[in-house]
C-alpha atoms as a PDB file:
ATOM      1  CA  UNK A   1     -37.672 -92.771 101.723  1.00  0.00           C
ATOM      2  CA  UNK A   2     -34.367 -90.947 101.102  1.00  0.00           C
ATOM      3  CA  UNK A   3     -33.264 -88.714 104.191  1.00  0.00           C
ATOM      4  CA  UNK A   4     -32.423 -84.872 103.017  1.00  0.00           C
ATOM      5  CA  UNK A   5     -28.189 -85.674 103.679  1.00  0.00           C
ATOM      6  CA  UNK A   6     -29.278 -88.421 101.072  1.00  0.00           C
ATOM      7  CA  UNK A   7     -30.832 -85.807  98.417  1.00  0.00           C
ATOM      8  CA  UNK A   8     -28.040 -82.904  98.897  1.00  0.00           C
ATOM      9  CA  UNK A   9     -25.742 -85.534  97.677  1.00  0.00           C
ATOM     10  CA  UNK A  10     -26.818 -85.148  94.244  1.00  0.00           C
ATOM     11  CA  UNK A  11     -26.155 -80.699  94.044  1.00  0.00           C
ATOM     12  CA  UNK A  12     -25.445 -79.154  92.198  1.00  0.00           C
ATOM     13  CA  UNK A  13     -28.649 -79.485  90.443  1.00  0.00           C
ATOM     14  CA  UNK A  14     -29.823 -78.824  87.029  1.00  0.00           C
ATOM     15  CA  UNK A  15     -33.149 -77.540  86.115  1.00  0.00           C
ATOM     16  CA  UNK A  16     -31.911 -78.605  82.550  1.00  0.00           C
ATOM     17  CA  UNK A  17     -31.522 -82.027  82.977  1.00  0.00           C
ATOM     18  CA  UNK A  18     -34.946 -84.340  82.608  1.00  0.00           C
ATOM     19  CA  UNK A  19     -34.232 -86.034  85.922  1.00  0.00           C
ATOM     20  CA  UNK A  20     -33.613 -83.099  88.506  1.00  0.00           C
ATOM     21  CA  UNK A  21     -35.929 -83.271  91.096  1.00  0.00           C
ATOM     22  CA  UNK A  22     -36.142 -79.316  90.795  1.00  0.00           C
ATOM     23  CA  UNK A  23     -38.094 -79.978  87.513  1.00  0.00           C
ATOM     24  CA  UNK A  24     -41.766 -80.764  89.104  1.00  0.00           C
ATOM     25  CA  UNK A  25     -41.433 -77.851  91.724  1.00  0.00           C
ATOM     26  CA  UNK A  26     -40.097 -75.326  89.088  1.00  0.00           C
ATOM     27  CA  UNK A  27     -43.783 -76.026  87.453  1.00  0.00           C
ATOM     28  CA  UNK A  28     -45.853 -75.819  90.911  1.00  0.00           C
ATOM     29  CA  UNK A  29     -44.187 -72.150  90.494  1.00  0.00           C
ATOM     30  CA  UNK A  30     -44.504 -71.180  87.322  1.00  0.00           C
ATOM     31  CA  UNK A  31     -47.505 -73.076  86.416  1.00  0.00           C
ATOM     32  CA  UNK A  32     -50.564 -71.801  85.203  1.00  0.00           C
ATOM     33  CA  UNK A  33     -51.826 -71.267  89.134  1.00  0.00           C
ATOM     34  CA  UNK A  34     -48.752 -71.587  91.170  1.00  0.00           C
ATOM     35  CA  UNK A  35     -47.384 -68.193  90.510  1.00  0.00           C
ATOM     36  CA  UNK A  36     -50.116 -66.583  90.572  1.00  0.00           C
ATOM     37  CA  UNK A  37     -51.109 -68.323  94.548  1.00  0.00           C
ATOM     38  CA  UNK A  38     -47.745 -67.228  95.292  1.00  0.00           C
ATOM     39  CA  UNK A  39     -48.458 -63.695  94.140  1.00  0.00           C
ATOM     40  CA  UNK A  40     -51.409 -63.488  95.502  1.00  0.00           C
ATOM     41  CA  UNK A  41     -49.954 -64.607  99.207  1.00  0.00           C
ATOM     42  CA  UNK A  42     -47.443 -62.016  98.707  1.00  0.00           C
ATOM     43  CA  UNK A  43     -49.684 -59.289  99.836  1.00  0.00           C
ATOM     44  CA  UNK A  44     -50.982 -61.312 102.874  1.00  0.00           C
ATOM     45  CA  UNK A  45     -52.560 -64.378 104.394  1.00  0.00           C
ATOM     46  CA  UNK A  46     -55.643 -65.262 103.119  1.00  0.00           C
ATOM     47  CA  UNK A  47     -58.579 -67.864 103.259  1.00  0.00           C
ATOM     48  CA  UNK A  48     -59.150 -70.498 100.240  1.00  0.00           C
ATOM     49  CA  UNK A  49     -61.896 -68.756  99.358  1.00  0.00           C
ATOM     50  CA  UNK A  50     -60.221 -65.440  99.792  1.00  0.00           C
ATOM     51  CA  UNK A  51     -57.774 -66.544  97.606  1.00  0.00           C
ATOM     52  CA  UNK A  52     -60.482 -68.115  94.958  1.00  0.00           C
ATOM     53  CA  UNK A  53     -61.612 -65.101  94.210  1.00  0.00           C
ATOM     54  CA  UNK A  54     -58.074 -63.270  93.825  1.00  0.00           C
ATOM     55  CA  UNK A  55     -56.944 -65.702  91.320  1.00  0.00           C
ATOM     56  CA  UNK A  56     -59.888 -65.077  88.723  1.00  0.00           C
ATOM     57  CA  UNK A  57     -60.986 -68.204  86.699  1.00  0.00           C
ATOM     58  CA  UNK A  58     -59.305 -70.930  88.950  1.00  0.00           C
ATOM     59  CA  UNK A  59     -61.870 -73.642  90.146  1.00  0.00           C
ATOM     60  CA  UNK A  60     -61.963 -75.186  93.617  1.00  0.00           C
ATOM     61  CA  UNK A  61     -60.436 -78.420  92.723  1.00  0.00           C
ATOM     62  CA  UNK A  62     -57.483 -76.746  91.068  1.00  0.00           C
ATOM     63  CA  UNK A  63     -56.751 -74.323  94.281  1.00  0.00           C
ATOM     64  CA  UNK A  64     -56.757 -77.366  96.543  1.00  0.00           C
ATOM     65  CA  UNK A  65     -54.091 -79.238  94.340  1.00  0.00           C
ATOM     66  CA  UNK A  66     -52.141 -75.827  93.599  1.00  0.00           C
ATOM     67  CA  UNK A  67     -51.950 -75.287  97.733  1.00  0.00           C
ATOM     68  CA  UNK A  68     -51.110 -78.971  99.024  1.00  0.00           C
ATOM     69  CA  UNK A  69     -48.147 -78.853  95.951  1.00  0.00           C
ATOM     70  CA  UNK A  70     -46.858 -75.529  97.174  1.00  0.00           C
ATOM     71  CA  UNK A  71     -46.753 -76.522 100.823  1.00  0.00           C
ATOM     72  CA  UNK A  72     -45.393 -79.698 100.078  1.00  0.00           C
ATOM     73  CA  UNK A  73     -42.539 -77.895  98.336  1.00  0.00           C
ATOM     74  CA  UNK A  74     -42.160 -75.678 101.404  1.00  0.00           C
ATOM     75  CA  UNK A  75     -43.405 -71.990 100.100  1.00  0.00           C
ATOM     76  CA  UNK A  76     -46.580 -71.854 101.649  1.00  0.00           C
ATOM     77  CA  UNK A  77     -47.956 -72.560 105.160  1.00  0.00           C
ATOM     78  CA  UNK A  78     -51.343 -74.097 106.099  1.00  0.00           C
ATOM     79  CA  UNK A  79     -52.696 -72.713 109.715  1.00  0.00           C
ATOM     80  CA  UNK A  80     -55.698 -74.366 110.864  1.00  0.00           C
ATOM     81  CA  UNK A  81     -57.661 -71.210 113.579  1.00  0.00           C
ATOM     82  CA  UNK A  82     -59.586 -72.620 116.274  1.00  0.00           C
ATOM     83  CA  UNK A  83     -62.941 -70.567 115.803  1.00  0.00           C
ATOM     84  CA  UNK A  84     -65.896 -71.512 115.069  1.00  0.00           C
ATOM     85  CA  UNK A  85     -66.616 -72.003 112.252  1.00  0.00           C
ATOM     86  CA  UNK A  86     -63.242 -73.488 111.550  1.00  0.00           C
ATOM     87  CA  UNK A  87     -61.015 -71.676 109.757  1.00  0.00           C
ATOM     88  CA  UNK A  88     -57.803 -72.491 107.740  1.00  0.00           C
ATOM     89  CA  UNK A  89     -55.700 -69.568 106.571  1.00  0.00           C
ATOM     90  CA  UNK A  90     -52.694 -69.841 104.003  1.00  0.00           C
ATOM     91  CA  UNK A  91     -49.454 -67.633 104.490  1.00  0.00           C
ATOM     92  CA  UNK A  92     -45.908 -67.611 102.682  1.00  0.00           C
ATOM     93  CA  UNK A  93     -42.843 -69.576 104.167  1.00  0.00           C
ATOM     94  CA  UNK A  94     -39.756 -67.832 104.030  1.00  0.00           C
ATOM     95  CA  UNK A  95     -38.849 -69.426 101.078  1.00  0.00           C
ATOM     96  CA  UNK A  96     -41.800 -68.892  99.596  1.00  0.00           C
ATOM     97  CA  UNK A  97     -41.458 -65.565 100.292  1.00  0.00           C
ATOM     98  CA  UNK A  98     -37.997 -65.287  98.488  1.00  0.00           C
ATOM     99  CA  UNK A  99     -39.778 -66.609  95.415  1.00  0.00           C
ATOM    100  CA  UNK A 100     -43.073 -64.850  95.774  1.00  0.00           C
ATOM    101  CA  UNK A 101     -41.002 -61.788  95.228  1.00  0.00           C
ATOM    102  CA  UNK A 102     -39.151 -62.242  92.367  1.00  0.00           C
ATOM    103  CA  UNK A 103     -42.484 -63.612  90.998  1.00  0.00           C
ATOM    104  CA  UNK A 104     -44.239 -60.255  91.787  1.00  0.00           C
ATOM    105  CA  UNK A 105     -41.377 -58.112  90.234  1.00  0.00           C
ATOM    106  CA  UNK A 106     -41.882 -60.290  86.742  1.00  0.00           C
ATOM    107  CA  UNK A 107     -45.408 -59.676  87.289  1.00  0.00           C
ATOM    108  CA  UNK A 108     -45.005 -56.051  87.657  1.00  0.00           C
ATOM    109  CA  UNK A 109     -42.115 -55.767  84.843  1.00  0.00           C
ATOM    110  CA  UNK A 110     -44.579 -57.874  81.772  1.00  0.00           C
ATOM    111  CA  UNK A 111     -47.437 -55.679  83.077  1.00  0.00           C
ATOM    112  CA  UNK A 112     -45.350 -52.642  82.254  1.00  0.00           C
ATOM    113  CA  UNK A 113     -43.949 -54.192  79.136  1.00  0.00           C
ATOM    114  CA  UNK A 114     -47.348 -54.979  77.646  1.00  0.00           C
ATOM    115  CA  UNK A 115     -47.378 -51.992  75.391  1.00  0.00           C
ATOM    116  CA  UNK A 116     -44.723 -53.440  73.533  1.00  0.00           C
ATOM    117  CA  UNK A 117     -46.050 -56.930  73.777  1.00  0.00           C
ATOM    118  CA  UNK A 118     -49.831 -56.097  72.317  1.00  0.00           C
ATOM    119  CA  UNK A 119     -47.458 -54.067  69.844  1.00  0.00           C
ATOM    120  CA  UNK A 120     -45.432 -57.311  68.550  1.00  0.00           C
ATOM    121  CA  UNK A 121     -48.339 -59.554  68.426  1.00  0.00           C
ATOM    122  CA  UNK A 122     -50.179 -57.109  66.123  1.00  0.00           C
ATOM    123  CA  UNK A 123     -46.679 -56.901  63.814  1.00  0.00           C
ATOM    124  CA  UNK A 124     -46.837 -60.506  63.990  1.00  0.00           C
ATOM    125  CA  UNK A 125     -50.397 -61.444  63.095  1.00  0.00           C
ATOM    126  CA  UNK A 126     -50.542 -58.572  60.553  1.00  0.00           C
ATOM    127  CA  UNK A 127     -47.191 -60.369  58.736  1.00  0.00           C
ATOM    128  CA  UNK A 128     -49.100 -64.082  58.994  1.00  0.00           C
ATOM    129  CA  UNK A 129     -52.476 -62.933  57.654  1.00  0.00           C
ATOM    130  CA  UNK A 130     -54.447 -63.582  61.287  1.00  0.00           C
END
């Protein structure tokens, strides 16, 4: 296994270029469920099954994955509680943190912008015959 020194060698790095290693964890954030996890966490810690039901439409299976590739990348923290019944919460690193942030500002700036994005799509599928 390469050590970190061994991996910082090879800045500046390219999201551009095929083999960047920031490639895979640029889609565990803006995947279909990353971003979404990461906005969700932005607001506060939560349970899995807290956070199941804040990110509509995402199964169980899914969640699991999108968490372990998250805090594998090093935005999101896994705390196992000593209560019983066990229970395992999920916060944002700092770094996940920094990205959770600019995530929620997109999130906030297309839901304002959706006017003008319902708006465009009816130009469009009025022009194509849909």
């Amino acid at each position: 296994m390469a050590s970190i020194e061994g991996l910082a060698a090879i800045e500046p790095y390219d999201v551009f270029a095929r083999s960047c290693p920031s490639r895979p964890t640029l889609e565990h954030v803006t995947g279909r469920w990353g971003g979404l996890v990461l906005g969700v966490l932005a607001s506060r810690p939560l349970r899995f099954n807290e956070l199941r039901r804040r990110v509509d439409g995402v199964s169980q299976k899914i969640l699991a994955q999108t968490l372990q590739a998250l805090e594998r990348d090093g935005f999101v923290h896994r705390e196992l509680i000593s209560t019983f019944p066990l229970r395992v919460e999920y916060s944002l690193t700092p770094l996940g943190r920094s990205v959770a942030d600019r995530l929620v500002a997109l999130f906030a700036h297309l839901e304002s912008q959706m006017p003008a994005v319902l708006a465009a799509q009816h130009r469009y599928d009025e022009r194509v015959g849909r």
